[in-house]
N, C-alpha and C. Protein backbone atom coordinates (compact mmCIF):
# COMPACT_ATOMS: atom_id res chain seq x y z
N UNK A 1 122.70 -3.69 -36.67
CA UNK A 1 121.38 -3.23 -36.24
C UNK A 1 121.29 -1.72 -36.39
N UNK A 2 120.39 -1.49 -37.17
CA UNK A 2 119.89 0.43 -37.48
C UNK A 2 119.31 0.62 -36.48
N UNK A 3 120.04 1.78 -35.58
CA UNK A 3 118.66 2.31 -34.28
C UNK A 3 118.21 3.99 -34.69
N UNK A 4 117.27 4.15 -35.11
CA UNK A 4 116.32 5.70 -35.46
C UNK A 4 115.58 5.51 -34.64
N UNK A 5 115.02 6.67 -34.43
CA UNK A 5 114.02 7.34 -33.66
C UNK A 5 113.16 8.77 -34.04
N UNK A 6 112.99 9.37 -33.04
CA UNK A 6 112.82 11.03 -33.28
C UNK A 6 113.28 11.31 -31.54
N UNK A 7 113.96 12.65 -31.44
CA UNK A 7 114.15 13.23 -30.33
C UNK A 7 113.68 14.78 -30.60
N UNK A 8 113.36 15.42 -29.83
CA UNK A 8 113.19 17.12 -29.61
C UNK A 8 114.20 17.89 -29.24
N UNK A 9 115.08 18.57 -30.03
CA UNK A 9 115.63 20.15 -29.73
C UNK A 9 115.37 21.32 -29.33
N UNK A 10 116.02 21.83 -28.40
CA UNK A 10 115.54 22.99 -27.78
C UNK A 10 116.48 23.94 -28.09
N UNK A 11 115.93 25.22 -28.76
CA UNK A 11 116.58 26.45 -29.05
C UNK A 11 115.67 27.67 -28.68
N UNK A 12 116.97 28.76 -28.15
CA UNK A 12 116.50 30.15 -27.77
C UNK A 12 116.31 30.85 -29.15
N UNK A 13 115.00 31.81 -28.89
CA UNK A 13 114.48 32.29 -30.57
C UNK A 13 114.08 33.74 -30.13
N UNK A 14 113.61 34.01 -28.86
CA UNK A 14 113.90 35.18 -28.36
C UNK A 14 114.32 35.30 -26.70
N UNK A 15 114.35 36.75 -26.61
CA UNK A 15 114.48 37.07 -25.20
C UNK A 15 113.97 38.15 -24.66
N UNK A 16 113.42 38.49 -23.60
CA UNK A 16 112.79 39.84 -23.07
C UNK A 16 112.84 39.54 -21.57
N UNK A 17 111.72 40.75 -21.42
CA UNK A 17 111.49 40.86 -19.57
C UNK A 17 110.29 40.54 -19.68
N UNK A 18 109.28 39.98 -18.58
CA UNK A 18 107.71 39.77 -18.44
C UNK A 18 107.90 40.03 -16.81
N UNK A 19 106.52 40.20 -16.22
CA UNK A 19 106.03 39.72 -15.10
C UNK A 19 105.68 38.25 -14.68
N UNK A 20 106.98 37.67 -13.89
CA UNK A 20 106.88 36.45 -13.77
C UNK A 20 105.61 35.96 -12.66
N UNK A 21 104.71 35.18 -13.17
CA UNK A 21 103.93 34.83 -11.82
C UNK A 21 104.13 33.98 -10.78
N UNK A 22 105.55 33.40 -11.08
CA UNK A 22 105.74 32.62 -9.52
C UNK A 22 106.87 33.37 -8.94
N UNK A 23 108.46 34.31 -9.27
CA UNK A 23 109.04 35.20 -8.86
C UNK A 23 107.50 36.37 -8.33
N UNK A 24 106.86 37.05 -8.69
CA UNK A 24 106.25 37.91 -8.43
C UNK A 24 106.76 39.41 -9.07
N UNK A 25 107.23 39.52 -9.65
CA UNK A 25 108.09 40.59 -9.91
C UNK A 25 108.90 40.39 -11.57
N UNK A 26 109.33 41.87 -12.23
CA UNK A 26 109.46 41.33 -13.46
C UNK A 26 111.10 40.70 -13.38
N UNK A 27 111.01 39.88 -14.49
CA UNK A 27 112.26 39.18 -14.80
C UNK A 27 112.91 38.66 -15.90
N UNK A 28 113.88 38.78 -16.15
CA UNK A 28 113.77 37.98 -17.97
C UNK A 28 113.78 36.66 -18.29
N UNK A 29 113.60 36.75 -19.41
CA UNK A 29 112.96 35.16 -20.39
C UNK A 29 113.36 35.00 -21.24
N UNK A 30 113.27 33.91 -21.55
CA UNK A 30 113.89 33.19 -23.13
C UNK A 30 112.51 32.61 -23.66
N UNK A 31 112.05 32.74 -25.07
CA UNK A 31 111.38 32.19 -25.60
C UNK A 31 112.47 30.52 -26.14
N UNK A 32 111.58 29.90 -25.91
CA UNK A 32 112.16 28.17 -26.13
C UNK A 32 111.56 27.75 -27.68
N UNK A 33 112.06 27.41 -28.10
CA UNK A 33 111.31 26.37 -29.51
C UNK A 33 111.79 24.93 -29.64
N UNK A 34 110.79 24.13 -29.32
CA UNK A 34 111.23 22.75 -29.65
C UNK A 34 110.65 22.47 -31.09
N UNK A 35 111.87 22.15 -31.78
CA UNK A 35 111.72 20.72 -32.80
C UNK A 35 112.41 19.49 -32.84
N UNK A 36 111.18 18.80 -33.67
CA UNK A 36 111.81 17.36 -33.51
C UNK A 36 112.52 16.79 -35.00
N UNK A 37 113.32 16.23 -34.65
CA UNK A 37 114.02 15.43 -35.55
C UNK A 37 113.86 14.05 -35.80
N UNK A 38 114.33 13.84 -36.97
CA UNK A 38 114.20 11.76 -37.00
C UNK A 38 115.97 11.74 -36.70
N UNK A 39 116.68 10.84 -35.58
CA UNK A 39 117.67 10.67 -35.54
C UNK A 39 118.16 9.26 -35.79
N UNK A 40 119.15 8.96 -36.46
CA UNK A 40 119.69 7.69 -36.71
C UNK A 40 120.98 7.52 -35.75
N UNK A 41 121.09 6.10 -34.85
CA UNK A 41 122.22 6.29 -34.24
C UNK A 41 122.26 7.05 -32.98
N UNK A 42 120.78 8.25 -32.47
CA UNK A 42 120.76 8.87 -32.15
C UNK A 42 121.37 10.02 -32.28
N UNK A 43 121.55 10.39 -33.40
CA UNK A 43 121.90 11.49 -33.93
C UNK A 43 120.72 12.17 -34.91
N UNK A 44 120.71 13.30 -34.33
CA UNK A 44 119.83 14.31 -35.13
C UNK A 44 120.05 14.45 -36.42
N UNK A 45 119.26 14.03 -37.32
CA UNK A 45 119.44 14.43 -39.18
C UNK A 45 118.53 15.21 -39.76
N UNK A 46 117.20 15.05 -39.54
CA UNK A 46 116.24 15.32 -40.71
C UNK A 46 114.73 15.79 -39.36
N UNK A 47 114.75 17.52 -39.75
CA UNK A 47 114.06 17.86 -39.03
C UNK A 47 112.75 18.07 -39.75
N UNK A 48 112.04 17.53 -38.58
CA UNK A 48 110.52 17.21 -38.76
C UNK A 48 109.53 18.49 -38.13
N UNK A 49 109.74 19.63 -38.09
CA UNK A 49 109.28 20.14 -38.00
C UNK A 49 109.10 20.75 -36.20
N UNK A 50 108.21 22.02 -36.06
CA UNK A 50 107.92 22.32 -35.05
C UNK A 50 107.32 21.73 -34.16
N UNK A 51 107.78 21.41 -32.61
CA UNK A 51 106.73 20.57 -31.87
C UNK A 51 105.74 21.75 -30.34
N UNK A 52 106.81 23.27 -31.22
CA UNK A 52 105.84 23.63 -29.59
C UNK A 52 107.10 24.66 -29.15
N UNK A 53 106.63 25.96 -28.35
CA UNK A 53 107.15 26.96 -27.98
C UNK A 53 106.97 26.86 -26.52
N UNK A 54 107.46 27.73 -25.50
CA UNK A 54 107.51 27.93 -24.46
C UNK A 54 108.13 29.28 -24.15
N UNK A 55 107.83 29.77 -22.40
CA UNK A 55 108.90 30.56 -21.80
C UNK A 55 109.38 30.46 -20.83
N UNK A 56 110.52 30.39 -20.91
CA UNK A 56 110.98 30.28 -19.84
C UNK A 56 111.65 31.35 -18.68
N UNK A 57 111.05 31.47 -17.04
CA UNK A 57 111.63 32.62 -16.93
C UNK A 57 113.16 31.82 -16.20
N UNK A 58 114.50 33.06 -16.65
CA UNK A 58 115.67 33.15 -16.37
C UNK A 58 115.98 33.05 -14.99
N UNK A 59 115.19 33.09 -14.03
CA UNK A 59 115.27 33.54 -12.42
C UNK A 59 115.13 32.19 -12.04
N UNK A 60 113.83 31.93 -12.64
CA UNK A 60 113.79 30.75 -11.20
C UNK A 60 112.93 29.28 -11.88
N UNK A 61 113.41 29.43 -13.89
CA UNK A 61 113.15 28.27 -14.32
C UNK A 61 111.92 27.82 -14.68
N UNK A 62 110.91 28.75 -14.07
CA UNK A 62 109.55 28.37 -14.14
C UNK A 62 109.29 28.37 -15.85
N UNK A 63 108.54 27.59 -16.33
CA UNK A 63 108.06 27.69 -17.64
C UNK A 63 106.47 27.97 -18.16
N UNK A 64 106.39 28.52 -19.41
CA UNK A 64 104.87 29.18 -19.16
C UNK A 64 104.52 29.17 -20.57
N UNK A 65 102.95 29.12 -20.65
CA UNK A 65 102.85 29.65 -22.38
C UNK A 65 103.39 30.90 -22.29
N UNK A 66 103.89 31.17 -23.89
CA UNK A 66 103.75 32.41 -24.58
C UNK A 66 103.41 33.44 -24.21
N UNK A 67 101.62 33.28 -23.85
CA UNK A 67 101.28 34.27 -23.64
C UNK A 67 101.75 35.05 -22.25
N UNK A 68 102.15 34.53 -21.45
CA UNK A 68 102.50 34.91 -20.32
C UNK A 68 103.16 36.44 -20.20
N UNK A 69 104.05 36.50 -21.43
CA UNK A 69 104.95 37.68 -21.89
C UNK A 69 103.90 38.99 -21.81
N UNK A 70 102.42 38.98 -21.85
CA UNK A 70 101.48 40.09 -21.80
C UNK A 70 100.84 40.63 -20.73
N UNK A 71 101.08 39.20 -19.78
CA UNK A 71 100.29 39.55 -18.26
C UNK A 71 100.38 41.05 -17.56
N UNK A 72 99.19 41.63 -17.58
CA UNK A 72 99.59 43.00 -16.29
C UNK A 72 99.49 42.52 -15.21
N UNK A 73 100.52 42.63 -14.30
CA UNK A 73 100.25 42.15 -13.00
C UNK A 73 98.70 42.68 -12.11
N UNK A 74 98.22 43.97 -12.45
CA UNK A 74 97.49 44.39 -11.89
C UNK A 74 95.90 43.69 -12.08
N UNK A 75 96.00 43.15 -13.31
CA UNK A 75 95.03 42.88 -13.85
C UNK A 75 94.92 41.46 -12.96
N UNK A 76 96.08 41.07 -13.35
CA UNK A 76 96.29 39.51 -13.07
C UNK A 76 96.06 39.33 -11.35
N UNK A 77 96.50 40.50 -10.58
CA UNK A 77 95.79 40.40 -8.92
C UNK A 77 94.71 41.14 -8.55
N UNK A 78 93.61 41.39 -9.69
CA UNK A 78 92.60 41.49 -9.56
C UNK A 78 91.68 40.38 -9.36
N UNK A 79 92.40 39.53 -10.62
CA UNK A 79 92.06 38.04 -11.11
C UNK A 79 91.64 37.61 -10.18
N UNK A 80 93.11 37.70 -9.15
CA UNK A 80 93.79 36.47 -8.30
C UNK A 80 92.18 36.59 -6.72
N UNK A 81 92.29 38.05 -6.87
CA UNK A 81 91.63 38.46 -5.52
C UNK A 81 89.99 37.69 -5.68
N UNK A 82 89.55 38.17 -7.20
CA UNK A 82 88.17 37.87 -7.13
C UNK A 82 87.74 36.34 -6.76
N UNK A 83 88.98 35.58 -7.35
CA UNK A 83 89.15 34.43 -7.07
C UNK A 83 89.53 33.65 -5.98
N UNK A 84 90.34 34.65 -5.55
CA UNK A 84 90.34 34.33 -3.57
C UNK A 84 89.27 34.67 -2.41
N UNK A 85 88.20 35.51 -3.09
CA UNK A 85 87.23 36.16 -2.66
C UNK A 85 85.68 34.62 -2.43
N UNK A 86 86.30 34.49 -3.56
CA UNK A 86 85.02 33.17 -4.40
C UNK A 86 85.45 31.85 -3.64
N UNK A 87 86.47 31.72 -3.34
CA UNK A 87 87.04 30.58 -2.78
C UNK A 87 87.15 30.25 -1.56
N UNK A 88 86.57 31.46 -0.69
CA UNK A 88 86.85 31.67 0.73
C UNK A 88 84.85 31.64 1.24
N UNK A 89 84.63 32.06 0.36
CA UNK A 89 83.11 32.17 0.41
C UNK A 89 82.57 30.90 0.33
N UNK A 90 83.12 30.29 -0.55
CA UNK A 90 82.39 28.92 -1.07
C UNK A 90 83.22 27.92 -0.09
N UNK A 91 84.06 28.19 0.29
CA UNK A 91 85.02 27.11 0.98
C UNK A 91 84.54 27.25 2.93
N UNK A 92 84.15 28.24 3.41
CA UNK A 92 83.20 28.41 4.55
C UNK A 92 81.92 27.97 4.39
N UNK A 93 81.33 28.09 3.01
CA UNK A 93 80.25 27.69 3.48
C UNK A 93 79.69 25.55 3.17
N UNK A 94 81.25 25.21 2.32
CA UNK A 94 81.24 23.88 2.43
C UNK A 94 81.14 23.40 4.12
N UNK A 95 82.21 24.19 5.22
CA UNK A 95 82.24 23.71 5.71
C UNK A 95 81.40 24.13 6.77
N UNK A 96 80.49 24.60 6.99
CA UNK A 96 79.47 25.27 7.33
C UNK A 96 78.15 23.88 7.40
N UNK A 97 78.13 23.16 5.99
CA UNK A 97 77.06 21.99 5.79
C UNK A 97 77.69 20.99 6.26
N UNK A 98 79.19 20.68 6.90
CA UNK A 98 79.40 19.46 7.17
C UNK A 98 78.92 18.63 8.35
N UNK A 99 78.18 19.38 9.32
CA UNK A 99 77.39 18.85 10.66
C UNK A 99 75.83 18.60 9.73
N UNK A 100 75.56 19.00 8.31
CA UNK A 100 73.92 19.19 8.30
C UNK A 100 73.47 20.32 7.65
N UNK A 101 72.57 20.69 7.53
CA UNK A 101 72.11 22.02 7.01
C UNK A 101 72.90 23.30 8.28
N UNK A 102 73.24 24.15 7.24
CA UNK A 102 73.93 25.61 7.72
C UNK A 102 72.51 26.17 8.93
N UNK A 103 73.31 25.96 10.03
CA UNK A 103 72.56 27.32 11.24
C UNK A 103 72.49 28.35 10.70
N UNK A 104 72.16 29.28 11.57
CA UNK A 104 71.54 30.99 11.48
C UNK A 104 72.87 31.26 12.25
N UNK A 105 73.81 30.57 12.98
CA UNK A 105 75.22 31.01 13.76
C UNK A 105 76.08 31.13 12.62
N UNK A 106 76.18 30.04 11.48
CA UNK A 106 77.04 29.61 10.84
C UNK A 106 76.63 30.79 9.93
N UNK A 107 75.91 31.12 9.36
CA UNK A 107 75.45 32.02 8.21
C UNK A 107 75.95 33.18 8.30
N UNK A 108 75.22 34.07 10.14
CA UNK A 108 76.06 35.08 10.49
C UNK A 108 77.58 35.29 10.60
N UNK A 109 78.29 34.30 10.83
CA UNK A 109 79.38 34.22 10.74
C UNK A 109 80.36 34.27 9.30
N UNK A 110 79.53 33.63 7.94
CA UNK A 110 80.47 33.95 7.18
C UNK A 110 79.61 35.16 6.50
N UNK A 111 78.32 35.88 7.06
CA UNK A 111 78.49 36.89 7.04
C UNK A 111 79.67 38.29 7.16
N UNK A 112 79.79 37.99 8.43
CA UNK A 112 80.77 39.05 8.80
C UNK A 112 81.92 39.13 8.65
N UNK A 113 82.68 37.52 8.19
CA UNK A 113 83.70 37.38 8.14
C UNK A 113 83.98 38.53 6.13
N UNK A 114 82.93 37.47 5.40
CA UNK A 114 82.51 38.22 3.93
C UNK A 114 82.98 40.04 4.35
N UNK A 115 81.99 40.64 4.82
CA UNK A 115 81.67 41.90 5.40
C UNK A 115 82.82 42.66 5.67
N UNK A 116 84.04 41.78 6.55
CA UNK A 116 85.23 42.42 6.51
C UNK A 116 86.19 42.22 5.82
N UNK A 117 86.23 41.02 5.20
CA UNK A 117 87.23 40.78 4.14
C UNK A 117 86.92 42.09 2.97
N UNK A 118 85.55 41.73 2.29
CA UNK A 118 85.51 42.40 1.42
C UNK A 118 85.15 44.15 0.58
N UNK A 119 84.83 44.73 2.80
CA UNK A 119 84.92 46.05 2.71
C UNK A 119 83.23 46.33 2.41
N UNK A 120 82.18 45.82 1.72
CA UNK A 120 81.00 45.74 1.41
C UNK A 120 80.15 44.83 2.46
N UNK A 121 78.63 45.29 2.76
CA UNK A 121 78.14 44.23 3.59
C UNK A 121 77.20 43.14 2.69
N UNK A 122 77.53 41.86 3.72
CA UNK A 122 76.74 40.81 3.28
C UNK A 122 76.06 40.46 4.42
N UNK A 123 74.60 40.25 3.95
CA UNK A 123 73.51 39.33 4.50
C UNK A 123 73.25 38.43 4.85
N UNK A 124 72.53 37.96 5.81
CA UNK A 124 73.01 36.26 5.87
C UNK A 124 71.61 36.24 4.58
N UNK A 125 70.69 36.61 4.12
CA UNK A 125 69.97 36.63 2.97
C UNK A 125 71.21 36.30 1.89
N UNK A 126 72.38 36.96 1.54
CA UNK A 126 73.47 36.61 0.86
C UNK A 126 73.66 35.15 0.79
N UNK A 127 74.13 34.70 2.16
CA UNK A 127 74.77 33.58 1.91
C UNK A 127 73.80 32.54 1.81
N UNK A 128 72.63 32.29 2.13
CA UNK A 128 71.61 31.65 2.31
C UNK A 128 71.22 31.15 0.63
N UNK A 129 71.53 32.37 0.01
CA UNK A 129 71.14 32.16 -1.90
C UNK A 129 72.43 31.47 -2.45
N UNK A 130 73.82 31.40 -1.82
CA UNK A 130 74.81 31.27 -2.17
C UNK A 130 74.95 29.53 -1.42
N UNK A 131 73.91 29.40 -0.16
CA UNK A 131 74.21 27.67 0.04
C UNK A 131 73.54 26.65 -0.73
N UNK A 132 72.79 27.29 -1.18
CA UNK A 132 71.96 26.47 -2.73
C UNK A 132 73.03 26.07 -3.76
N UNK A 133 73.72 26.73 -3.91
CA UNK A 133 74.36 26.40 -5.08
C UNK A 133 75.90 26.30 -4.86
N UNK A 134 76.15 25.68 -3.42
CA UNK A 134 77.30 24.89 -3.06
C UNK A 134 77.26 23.63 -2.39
N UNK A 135 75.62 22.93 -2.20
CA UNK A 135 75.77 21.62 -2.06
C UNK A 135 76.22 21.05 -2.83
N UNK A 136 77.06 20.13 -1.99
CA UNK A 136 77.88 19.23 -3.33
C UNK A 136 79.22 19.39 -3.35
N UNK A 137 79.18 21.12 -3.19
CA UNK A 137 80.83 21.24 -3.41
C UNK A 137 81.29 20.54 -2.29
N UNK A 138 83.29 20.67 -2.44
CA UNK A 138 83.92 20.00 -1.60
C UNK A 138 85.28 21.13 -1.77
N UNK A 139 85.91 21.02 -0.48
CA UNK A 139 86.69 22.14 -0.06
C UNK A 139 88.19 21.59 -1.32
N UNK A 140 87.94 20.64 -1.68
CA UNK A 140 89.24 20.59 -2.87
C UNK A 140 89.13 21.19 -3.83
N UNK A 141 87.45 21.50 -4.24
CA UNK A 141 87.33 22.04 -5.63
C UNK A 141 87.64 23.94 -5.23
N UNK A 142 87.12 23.78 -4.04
CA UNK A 142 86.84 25.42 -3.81
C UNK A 142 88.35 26.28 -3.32
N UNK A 143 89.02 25.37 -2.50
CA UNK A 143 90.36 25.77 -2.25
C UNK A 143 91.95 25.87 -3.31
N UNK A 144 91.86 24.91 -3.99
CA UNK A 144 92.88 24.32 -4.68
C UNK A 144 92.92 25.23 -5.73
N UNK A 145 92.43 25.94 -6.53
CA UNK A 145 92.23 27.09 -7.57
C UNK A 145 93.08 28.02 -7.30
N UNK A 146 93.05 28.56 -5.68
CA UNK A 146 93.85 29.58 -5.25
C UNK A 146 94.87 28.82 -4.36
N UNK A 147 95.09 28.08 -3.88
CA UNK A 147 96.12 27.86 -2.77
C UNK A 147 97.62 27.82 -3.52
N UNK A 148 97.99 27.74 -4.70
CA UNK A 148 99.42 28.25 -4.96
C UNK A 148 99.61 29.41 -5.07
N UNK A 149 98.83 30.04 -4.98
CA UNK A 149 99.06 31.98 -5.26
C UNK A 149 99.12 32.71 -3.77
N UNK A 150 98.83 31.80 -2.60
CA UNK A 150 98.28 32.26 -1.41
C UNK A 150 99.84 32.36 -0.51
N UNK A 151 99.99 33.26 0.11
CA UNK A 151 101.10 33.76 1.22
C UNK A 151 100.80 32.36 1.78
N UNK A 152 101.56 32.58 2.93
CA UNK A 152 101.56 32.01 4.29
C UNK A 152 100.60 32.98 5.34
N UNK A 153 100.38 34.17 5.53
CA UNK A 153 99.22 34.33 6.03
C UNK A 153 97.94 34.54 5.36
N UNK A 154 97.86 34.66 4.05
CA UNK A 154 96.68 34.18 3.30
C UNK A 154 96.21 32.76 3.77
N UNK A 155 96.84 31.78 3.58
CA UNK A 155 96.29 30.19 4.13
C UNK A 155 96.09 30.54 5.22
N UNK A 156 96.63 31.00 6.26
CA UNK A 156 96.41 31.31 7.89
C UNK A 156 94.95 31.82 7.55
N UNK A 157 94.69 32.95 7.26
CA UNK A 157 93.54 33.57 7.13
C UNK A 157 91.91 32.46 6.89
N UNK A 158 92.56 31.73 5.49
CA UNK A 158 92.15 30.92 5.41
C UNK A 158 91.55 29.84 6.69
N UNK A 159 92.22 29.34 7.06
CA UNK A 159 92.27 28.37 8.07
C UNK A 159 91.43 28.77 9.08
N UNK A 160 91.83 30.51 9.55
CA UNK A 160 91.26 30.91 10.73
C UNK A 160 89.77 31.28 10.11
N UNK A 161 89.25 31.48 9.29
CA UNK A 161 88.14 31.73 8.96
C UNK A 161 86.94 30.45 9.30
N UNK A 162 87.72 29.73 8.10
CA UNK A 162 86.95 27.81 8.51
C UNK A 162 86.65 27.61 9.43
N UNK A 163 87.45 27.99 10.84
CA UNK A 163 87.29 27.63 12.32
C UNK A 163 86.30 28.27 13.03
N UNK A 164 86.22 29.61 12.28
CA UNK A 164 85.15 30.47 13.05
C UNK A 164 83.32 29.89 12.97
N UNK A 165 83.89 29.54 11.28
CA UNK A 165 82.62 29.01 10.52
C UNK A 165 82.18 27.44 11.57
N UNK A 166 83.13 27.26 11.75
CA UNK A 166 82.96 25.75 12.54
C UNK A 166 82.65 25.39 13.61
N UNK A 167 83.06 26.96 14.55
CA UNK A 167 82.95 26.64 16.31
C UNK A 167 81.79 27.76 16.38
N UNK A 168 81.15 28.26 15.13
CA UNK A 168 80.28 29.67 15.27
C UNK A 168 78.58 28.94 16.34
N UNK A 169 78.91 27.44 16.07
CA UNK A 169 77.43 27.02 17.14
C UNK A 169 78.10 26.88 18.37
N UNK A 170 79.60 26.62 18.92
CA UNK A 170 79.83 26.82 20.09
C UNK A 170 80.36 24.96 20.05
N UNK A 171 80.68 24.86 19.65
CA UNK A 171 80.95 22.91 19.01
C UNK A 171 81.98 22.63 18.15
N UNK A 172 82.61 21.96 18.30
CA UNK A 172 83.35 21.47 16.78
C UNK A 172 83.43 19.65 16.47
N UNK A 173 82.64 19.45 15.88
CA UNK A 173 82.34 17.78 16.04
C UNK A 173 83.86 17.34 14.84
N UNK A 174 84.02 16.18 14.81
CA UNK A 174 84.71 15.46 14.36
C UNK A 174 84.47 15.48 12.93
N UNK A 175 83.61 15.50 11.93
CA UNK A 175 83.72 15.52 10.99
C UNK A 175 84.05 17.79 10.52
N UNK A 176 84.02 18.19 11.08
CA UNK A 176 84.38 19.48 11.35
C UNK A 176 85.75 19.81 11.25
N UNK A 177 86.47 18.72 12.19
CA UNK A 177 87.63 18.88 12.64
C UNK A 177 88.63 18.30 11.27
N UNK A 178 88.17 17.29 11.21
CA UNK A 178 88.68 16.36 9.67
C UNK A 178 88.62 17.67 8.24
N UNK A 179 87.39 18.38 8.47
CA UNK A 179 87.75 19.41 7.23
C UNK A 179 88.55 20.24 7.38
N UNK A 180 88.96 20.80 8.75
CA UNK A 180 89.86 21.81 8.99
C UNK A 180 91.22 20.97 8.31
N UNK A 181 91.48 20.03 8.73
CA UNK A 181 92.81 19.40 8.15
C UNK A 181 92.95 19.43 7.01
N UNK A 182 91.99 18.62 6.39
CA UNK A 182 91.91 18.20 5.20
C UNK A 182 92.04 19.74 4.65
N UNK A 183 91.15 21.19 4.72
CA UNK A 183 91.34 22.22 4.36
C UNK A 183 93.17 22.93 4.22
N UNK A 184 93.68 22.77 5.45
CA UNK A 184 95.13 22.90 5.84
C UNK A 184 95.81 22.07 5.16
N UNK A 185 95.76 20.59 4.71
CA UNK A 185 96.27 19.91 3.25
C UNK A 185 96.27 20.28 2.24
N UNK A 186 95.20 21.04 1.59
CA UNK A 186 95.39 21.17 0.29
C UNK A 186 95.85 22.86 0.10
N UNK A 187 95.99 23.79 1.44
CA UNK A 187 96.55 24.61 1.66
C UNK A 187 98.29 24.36 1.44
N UNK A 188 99.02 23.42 2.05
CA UNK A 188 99.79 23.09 1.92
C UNK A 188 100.75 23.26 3.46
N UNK A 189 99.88 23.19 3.98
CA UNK A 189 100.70 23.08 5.67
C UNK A 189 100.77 21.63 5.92
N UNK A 190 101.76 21.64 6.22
CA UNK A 190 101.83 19.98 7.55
C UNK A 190 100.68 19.73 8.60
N UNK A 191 100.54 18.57 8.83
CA UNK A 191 99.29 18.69 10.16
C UNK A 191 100.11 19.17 11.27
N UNK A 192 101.37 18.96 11.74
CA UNK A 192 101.68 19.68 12.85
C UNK A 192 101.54 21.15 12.62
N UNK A 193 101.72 21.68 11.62
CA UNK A 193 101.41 22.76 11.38
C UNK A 193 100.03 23.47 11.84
N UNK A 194 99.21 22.56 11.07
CA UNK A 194 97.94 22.65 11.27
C UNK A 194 97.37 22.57 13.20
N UNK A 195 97.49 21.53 13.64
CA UNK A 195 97.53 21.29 14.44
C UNK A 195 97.37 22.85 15.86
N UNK A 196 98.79 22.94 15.43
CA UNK A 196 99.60 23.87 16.05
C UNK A 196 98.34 25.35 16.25
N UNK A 197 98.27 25.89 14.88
CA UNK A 197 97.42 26.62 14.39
C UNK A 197 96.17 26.66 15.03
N UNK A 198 95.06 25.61 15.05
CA UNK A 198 94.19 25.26 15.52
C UNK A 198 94.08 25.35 17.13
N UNK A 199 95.42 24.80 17.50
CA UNK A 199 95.02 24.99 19.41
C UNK A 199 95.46 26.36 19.67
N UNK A 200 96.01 27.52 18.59
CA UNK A 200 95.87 28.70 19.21
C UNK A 200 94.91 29.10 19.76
N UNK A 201 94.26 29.09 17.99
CA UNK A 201 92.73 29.82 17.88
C UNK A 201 91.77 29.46 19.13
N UNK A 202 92.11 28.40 19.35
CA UNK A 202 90.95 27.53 20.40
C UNK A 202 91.20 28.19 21.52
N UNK A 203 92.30 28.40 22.16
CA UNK A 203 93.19 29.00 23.53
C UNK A 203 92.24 30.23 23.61
């Protein structure tokens, strides 16, 4: 019985330093090249060409396109911020509609919260143009973008914000309470975690 196939080889083709984005800090790399072969026997004979590059960083394994080798970090936590900015905005004011249409409590609130995060003032005229065009959303689409880039008190921040947005009528109903979790899930805390968190704020 003849057994062939094709399998993929992996060879180092270069090496340098980049700014790794999950170390945080620069580190070195190996550029990867896979090709594949037709093997007979499982043995490699007759190479078929390129199937695909990679990088890999040396520290801590993570793998990345190519391009990764160009990232400015500075640029790249500009990125990160505008995007944590957008995500915190839109992710208060999901949970802001989950009792019903957004109060004049709820509005002021991610007013001010906006206001100090971002050093500039916002209106509740601001957020009012900004709840138009987040019905619908849902705190997975709005959170999950940023929650691997986020500290442990970034998600805190997170969390404690939602709550303000939530108890800002003086209430926190049950479907309220379910988003705070569900929010703290895709954050990546445990519910005791969560939990925990929540009966501070409340105290």
């Amino acid at each position: 019985m003849i057994i062939f196939g094709t399998r993929g080889l992996n060879s180092k083709v270069e090496s340098g330093h980049f700014h790794c984005p999950r170390c945080g800090r620069d580190k070195p790399f190996d550029i990867i090249r896979v090709r594949r072969f037709f093997t007979l026997y499982f043995i490699p004979l007759i190479p078929m060409g390129e199937a695909g590059r990679y990088l890999e960083c040396k520290n801590c394994s993570g793998t990345f396109d190519e391009g990764a080798r160009y990232l400015d970090p500075e640029v790249e936590n500009e990125k990160f911020h505008a995007a944590f900015m957008q995500a915190m905005f839109r992710s208060m004011i999901v949970i802001a509609l989950a009792d019903g249409p957004a109060n004049m409590q709820e509005l002021d609130t991610i007013a001010d919260i906006m206001t100090n995060m971002s050093g500039k003032a916002f209106e509740t005229d601001d957020i009012r143009d900004m709840v138009q065009k987040c019905v619908g959303d849902s705190l997975d689409n709005t959170l999950h973008p940023v929650a691997d880039g986020l500290s442990d008190d970034g998600r805190g921040m997170v969390i404690h914000g939602l709550h303000q947005v939530a108890a800002a009528d003086g209430r926190l109903l049950d479907e309220e309470i379910k988003m705070l979790y569900s929010a703290g899930n895709i954050l990546g805390f445990r519910k005791k975690a969560i939990k925990k968190f929540l009966s501070s704020v409340e105290s």
